[in-house]
PDB file of N, CA and C in Angstrom:
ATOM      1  N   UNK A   1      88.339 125.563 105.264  1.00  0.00           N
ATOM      2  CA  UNK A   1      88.497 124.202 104.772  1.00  0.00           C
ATOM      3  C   UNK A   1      87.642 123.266 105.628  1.00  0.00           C
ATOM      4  N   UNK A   2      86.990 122.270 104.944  1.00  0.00           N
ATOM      5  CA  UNK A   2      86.083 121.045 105.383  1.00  0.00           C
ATOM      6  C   UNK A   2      87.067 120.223 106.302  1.00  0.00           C
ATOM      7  N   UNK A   3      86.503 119.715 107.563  1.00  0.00           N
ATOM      8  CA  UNK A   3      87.515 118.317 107.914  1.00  0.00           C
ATOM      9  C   UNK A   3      86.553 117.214 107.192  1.00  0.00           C
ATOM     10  N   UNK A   4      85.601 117.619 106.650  1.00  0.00           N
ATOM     11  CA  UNK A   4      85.653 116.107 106.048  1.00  0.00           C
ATOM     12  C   UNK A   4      86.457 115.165 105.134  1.00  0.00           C
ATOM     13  N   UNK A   5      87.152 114.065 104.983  1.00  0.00           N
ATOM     14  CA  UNK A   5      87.831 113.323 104.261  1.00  0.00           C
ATOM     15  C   UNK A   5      89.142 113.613 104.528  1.00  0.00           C
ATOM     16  N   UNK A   6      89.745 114.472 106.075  1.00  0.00           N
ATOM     17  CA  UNK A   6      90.733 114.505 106.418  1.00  0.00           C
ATOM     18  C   UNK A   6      90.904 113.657 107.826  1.00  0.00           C
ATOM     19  N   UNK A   7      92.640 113.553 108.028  1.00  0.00           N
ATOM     20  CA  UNK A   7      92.331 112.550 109.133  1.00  0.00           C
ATOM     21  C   UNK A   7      93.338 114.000 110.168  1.00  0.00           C
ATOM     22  N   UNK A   8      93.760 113.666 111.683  1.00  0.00           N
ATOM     23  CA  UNK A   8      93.992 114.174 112.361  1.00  0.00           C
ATOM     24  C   UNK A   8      94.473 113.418 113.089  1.00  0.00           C
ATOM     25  N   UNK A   9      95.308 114.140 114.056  1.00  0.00           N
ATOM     26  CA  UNK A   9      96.048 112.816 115.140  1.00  0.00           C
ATOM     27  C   UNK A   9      95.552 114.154 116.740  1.00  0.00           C
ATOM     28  N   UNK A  10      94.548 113.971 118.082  1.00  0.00           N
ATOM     29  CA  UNK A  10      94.261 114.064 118.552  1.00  0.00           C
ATOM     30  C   UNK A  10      95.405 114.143 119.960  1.00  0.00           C
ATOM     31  N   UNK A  11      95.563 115.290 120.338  1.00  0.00           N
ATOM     32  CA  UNK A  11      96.681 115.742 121.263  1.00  0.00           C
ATOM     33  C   UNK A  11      96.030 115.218 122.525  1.00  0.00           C
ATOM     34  N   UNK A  12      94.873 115.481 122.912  1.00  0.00           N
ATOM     35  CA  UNK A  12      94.013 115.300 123.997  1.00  0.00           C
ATOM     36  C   UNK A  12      93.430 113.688 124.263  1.00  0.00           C
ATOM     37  N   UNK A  13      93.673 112.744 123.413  1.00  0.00           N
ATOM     38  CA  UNK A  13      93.314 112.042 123.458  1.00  0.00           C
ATOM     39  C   UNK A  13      94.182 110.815 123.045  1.00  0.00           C
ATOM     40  N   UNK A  14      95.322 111.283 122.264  1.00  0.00           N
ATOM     41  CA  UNK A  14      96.816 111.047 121.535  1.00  0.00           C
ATOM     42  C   UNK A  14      95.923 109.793 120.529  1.00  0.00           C
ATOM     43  N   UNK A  15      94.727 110.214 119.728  1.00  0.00           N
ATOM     44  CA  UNK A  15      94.264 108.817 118.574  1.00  0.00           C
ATOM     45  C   UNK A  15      94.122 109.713 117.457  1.00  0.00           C
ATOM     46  N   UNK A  16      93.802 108.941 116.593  1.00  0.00           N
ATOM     47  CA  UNK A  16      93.692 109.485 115.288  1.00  0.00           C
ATOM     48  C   UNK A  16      92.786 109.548 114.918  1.00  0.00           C
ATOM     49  N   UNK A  17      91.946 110.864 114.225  1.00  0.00           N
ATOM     50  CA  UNK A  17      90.638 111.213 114.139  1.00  0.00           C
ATOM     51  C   UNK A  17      90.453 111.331 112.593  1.00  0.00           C
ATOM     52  N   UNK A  18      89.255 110.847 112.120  1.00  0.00           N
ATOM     53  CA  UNK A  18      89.078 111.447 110.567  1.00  0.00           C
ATOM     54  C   UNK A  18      87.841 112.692 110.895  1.00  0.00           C
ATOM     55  N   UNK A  19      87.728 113.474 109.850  1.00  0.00           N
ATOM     56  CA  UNK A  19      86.464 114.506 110.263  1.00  0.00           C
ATOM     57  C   UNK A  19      86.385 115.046 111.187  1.00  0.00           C
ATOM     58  N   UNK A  20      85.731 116.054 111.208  1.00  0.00           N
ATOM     59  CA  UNK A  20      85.166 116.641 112.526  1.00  0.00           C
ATOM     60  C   UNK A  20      85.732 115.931 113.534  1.00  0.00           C
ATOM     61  N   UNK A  21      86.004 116.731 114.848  1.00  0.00           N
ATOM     62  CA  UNK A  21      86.494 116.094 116.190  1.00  0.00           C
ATOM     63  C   UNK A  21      86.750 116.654 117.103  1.00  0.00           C
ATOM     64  N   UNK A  22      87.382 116.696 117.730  1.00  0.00           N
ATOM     65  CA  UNK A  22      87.875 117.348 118.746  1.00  0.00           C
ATOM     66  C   UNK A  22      88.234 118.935 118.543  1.00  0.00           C
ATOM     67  N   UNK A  23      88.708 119.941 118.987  1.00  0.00           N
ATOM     68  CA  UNK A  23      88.974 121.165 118.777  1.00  0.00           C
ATOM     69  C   UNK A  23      90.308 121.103 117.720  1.00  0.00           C
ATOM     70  N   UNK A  24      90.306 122.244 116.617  1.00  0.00           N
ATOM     71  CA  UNK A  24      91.115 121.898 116.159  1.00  0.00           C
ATOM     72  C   UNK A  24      93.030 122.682 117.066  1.00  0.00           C
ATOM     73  N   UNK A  25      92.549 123.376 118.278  1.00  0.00           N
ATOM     74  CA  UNK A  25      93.700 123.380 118.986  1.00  0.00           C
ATOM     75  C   UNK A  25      94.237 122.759 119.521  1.00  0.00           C
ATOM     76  N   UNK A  26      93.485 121.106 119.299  1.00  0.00           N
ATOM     77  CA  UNK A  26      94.280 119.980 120.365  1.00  0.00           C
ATOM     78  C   UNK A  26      94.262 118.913 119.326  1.00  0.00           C
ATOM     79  N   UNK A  27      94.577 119.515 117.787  1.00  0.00           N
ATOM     80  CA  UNK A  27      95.086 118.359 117.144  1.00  0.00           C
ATOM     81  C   UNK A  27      95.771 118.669 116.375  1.00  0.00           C
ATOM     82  N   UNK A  28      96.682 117.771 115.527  1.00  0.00           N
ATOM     83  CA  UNK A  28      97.461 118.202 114.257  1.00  0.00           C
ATOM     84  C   UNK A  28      96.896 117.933 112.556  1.00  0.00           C
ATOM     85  N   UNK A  29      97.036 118.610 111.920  1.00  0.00           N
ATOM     86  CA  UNK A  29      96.575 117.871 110.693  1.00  0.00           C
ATOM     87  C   UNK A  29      95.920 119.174 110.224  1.00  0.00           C
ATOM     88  N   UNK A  30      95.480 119.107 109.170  1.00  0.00           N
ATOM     89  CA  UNK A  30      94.544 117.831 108.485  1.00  0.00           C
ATOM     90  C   UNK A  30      96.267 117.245 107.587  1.00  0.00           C
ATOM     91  N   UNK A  31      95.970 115.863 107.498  1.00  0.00           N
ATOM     92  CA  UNK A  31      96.454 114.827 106.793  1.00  0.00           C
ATOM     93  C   UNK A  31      95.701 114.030 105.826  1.00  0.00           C
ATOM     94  N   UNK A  32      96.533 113.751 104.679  1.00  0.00           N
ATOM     95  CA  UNK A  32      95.363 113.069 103.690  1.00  0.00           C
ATOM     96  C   UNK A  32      95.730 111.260 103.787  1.00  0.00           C
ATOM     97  N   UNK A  33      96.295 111.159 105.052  1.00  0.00           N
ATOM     98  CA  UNK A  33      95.752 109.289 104.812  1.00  0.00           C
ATOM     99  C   UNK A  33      95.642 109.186 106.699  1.00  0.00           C
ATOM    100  N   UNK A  34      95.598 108.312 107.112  1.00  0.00           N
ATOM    101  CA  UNK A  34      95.019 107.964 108.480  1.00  0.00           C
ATOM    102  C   UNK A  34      96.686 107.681 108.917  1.00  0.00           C
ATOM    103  N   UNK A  35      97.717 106.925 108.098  1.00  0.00           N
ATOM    104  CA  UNK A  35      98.738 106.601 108.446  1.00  0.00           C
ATOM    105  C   UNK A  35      99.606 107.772 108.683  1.00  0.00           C
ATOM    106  N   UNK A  36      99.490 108.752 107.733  1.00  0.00           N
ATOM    107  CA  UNK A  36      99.875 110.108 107.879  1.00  0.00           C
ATOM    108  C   UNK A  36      99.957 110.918 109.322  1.00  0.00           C
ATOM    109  N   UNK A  37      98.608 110.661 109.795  1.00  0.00           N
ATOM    110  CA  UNK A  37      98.116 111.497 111.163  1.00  0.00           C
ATOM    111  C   UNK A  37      98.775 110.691 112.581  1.00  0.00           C
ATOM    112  N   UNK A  38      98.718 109.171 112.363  1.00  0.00           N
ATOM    113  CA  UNK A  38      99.054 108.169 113.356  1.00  0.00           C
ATOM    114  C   UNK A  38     100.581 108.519 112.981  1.00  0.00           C
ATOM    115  N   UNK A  39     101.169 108.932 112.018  1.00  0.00           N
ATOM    116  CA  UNK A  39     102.790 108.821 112.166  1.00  0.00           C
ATOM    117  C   UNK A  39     103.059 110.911 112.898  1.00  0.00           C
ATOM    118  N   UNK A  40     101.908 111.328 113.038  1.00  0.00           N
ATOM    119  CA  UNK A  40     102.569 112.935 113.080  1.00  0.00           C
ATOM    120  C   UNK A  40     103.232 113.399 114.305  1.00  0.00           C
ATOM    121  N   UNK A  41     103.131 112.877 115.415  1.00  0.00           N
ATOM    122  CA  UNK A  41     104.096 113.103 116.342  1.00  0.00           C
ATOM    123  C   UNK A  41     105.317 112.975 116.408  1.00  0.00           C
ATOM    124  N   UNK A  42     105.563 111.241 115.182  1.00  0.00           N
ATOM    125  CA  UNK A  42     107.019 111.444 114.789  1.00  0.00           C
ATOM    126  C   UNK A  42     107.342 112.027 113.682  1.00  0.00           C
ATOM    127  N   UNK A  43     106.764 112.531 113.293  1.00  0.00           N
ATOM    128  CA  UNK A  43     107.126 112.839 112.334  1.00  0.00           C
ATOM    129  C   UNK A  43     107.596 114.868 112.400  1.00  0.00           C
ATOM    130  N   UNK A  44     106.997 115.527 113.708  1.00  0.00           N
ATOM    131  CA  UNK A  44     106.972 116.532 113.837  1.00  0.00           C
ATOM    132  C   UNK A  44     108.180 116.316 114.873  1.00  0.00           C
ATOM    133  N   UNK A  45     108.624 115.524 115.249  1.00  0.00           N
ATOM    134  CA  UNK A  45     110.124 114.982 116.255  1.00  0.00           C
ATOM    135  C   UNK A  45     111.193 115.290 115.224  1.00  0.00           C
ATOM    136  N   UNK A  46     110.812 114.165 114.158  1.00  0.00           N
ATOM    137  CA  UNK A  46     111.957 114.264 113.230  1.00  0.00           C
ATOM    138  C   UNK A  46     112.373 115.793 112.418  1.00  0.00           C
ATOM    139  N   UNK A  47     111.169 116.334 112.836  1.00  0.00           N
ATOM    140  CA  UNK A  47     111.201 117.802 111.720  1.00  0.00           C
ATOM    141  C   UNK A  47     111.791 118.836 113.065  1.00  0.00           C
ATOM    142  N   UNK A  48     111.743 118.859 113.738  1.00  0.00           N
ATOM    143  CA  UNK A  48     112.292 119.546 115.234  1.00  0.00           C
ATOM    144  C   UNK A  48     113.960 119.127 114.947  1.00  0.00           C
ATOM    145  N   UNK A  49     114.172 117.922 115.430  1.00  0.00           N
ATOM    146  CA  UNK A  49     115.372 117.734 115.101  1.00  0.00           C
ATOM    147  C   UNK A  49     116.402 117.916 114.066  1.00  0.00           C
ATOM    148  N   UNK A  50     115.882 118.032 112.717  1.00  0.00           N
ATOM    149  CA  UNK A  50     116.142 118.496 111.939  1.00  0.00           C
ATOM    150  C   UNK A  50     116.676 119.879 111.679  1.00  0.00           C
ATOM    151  N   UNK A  51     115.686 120.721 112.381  1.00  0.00           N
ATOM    152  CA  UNK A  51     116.061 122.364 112.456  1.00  0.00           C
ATOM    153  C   UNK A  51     117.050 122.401 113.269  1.00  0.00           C
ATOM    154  N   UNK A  52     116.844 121.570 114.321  1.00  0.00           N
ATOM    155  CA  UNK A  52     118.060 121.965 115.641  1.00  0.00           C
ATOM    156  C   UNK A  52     119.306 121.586 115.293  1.00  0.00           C
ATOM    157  N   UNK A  53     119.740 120.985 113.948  1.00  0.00           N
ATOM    158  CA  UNK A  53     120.814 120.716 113.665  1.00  0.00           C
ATOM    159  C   UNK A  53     121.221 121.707 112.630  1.00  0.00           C
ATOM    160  N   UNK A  54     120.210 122.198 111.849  1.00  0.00           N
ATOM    161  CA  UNK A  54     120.689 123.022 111.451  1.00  0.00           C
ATOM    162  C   UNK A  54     120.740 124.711 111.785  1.00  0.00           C
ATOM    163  N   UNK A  55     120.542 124.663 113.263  1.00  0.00           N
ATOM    164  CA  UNK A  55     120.556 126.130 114.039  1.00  0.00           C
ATOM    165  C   UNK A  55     122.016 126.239 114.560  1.00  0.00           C
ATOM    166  N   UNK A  56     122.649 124.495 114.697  1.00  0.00           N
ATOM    167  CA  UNK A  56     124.327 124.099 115.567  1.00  0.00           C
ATOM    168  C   UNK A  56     125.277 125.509 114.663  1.00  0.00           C
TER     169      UNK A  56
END
């Protein structure tokens, strides 16, 4: 898959990348809007927490 016209949220740098960038082991994504990638840390919180409630 192309990173072009995808965005990314940058572990190494904690910003949000569209395209090509950084390695893709130090980012998350691909995401299809920029708001998507800037929300993925919480959004991978909320999905963690989620499981851990349902592991109780």
């Amino acid at each position: 898959m192309s990173d072009e016209g995808h965005w990314f949220f940058c572990l190494k740098h904690m910003r949000v990348e569209k395209g090509p960038g950084c390695a893709d082991r130090l980012r998350m994504g691909p995401y299809d809007s920029e708001e998507a990638a800037r929300l993925a840390l919480t959004t991978a919180e909320e999905r963690n927490e989620e499981w851990d409630a349902q592991e109780s």
